[in-house]
C-alpha atoms as a PDB file:
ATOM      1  CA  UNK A   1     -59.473   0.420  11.883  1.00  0.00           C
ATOM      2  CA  UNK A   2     -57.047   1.841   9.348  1.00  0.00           C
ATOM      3  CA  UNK A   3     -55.797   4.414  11.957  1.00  0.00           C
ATOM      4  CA  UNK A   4     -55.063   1.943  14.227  1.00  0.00           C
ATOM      5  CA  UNK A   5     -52.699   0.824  11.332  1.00  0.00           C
ATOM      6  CA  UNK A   6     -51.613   4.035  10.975  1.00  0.00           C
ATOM      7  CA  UNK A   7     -50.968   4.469  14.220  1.00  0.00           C
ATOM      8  CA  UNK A   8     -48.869   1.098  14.450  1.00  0.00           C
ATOM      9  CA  UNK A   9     -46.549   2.335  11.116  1.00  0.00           C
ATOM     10  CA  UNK A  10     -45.861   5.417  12.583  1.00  0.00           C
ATOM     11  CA  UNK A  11     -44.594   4.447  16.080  1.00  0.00           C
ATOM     12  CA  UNK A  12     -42.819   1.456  14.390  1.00  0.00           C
ATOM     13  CA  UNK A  13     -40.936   3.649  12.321  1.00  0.00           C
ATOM     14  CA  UNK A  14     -40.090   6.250  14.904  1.00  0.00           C
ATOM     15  CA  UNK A  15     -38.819   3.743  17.114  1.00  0.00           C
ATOM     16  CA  UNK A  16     -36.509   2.700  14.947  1.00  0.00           C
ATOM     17  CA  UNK A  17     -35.543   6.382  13.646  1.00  0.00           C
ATOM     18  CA  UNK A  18     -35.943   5.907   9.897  1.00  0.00           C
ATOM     19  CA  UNK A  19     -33.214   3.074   9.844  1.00  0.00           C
ATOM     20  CA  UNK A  20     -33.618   1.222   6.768  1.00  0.00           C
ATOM     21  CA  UNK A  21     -34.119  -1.911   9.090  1.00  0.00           C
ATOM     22  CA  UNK A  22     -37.048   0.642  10.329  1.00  0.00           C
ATOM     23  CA  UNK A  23     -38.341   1.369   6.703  1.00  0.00           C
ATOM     24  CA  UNK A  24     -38.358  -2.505   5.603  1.00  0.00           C
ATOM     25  CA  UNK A  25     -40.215  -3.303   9.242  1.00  0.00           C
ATOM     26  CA  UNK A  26     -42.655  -0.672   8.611  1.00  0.00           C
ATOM     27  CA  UNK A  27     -43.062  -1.201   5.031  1.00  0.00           C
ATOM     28  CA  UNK A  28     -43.752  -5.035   6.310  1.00  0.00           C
ATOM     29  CA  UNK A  29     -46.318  -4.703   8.693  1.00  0.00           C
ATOM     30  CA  UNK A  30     -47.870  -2.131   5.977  1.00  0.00           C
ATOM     31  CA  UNK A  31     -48.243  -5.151   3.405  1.00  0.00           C
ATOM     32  CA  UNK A  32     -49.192  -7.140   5.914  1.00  0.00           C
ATOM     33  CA  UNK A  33     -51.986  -5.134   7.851  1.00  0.00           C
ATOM     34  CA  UNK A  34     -53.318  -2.245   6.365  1.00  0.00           C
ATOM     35  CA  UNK A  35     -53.167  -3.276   2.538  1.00  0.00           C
ATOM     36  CA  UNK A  36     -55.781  -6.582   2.727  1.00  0.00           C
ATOM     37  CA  UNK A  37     -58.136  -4.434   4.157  1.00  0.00           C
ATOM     38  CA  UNK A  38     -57.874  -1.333   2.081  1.00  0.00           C
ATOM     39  CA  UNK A  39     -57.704  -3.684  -1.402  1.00  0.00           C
ATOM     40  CA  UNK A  40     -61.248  -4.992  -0.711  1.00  0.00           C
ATOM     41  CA  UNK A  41     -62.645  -1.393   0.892  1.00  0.00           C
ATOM     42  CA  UNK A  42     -63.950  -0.280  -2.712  1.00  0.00           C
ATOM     43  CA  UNK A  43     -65.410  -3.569  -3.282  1.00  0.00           C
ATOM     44  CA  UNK A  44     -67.408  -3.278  -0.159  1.00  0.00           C
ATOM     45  CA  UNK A  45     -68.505   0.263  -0.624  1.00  0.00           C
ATOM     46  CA  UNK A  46     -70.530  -0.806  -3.711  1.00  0.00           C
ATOM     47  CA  UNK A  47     -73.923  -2.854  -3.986  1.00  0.00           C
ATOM     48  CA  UNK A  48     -74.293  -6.350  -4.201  1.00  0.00           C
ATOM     49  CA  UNK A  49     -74.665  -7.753  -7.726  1.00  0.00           C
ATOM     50  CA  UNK A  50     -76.507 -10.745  -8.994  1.00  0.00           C
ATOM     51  CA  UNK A  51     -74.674 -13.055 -10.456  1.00  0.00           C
ATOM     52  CA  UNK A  52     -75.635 -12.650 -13.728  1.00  0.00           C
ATOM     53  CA  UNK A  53     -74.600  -8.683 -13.475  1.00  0.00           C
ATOM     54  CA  UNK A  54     -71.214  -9.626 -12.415  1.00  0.00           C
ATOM     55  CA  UNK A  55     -70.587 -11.786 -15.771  1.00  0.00           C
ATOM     56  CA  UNK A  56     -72.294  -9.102 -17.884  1.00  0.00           C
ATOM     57  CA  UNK A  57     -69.716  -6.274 -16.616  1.00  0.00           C
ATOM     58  CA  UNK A  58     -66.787  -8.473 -16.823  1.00  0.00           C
ATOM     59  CA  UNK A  59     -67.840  -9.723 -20.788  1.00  0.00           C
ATOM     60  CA  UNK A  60     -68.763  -6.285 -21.374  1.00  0.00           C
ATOM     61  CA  UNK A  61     -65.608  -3.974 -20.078  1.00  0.00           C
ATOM     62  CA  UNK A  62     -62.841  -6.666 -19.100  1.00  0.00           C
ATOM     63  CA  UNK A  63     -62.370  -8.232 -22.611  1.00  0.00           C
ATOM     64  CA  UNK A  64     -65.445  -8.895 -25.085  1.00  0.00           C
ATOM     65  CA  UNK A  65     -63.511  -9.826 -28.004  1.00  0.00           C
ATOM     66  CA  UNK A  66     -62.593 -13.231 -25.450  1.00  0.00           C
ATOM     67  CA  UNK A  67     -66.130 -13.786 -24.581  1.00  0.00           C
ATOM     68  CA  UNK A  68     -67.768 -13.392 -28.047  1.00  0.00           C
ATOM     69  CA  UNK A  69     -65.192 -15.747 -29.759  1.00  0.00           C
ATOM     70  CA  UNK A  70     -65.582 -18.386 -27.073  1.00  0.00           C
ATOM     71  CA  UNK A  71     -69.331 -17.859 -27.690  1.00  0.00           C
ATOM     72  CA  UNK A  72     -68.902 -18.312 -31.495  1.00  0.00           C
ATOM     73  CA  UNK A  73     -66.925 -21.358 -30.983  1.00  0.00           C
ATOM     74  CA  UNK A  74     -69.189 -22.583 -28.460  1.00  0.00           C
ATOM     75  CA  UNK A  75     -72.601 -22.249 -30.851  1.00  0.00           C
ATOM     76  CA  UNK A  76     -70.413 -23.701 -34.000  1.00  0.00           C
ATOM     77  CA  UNK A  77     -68.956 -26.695 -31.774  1.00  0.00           C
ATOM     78  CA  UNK A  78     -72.727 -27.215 -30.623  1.00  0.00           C
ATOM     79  CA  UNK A  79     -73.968 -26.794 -34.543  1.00  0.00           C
ATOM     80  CA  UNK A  80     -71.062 -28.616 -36.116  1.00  0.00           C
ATOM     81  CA  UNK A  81     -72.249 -31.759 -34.592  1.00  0.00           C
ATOM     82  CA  UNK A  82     -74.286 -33.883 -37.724  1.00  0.00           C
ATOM     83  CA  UNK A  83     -77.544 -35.072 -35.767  1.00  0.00           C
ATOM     84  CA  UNK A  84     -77.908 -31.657 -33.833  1.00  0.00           C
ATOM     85  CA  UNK A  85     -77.450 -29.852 -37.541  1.00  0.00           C
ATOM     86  CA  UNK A  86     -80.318 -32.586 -39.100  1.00  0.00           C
ATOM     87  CA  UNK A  87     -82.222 -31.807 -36.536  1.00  0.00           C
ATOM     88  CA  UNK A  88     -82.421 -28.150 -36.356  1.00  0.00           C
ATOM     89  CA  UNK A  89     -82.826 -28.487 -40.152  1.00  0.00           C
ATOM     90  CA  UNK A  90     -85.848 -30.827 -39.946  1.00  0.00           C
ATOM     91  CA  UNK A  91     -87.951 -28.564 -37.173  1.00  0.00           C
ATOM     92  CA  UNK A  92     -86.828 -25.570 -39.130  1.00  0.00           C
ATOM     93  CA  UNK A  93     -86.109 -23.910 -35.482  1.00  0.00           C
ATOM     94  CA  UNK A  94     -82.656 -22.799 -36.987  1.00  0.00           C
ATOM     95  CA  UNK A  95     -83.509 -21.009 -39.615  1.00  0.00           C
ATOM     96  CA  UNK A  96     -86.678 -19.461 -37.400  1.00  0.00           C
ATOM     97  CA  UNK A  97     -84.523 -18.181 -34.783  1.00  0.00           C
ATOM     98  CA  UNK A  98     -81.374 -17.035 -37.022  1.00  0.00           C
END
């Protein structure tokens, strides 16, 4: 399939001898054809993830500063809150799991 693309860039531009009407046209149909389908070849080429992996690679190697402050936030919002915090104090499951 991408030589068919090829194929279609080259006699585009040789039919319009390296004009720069020629080099925008072929340029064109390049953005339009051939890059969709290479930008996704990679992602097929590799195995399929759960997805729990996928969130794991992205916290891990995208930006884990983001995800462990959002998770900090998240378990202080989720403490903060008066009847949660008496509770966890009164079944002692907060300081047995800390």
């Amino acid at each position: 399939l991408p030589a068919l693309f090829l194929l279609l860039l080259a006699l585009t531009a040789s039919y319009l001898t390296f004009s720069l009407t020629g080099l925008i046209l072929s340029l064109s149909l390049w953005l339009l054809l051939l890059q969709p389908f290479l930008r996704f070849a990679a992602a097929r080429a590799q195995p399929r993830k759960t997805p729990e992996e996928v969130i794991k690679t992205i916290q891990t190697y995208e930006d884990p500063f983001l995800y462990r402050s959002a998770l900090e936030f998240a378990l202080f919002r989720t403490y903060a809150i008066p009847s949660i915090s008496r509770l966890l104090d009164a079944t002692g499951e907060f300081r047995a799991r800390a």
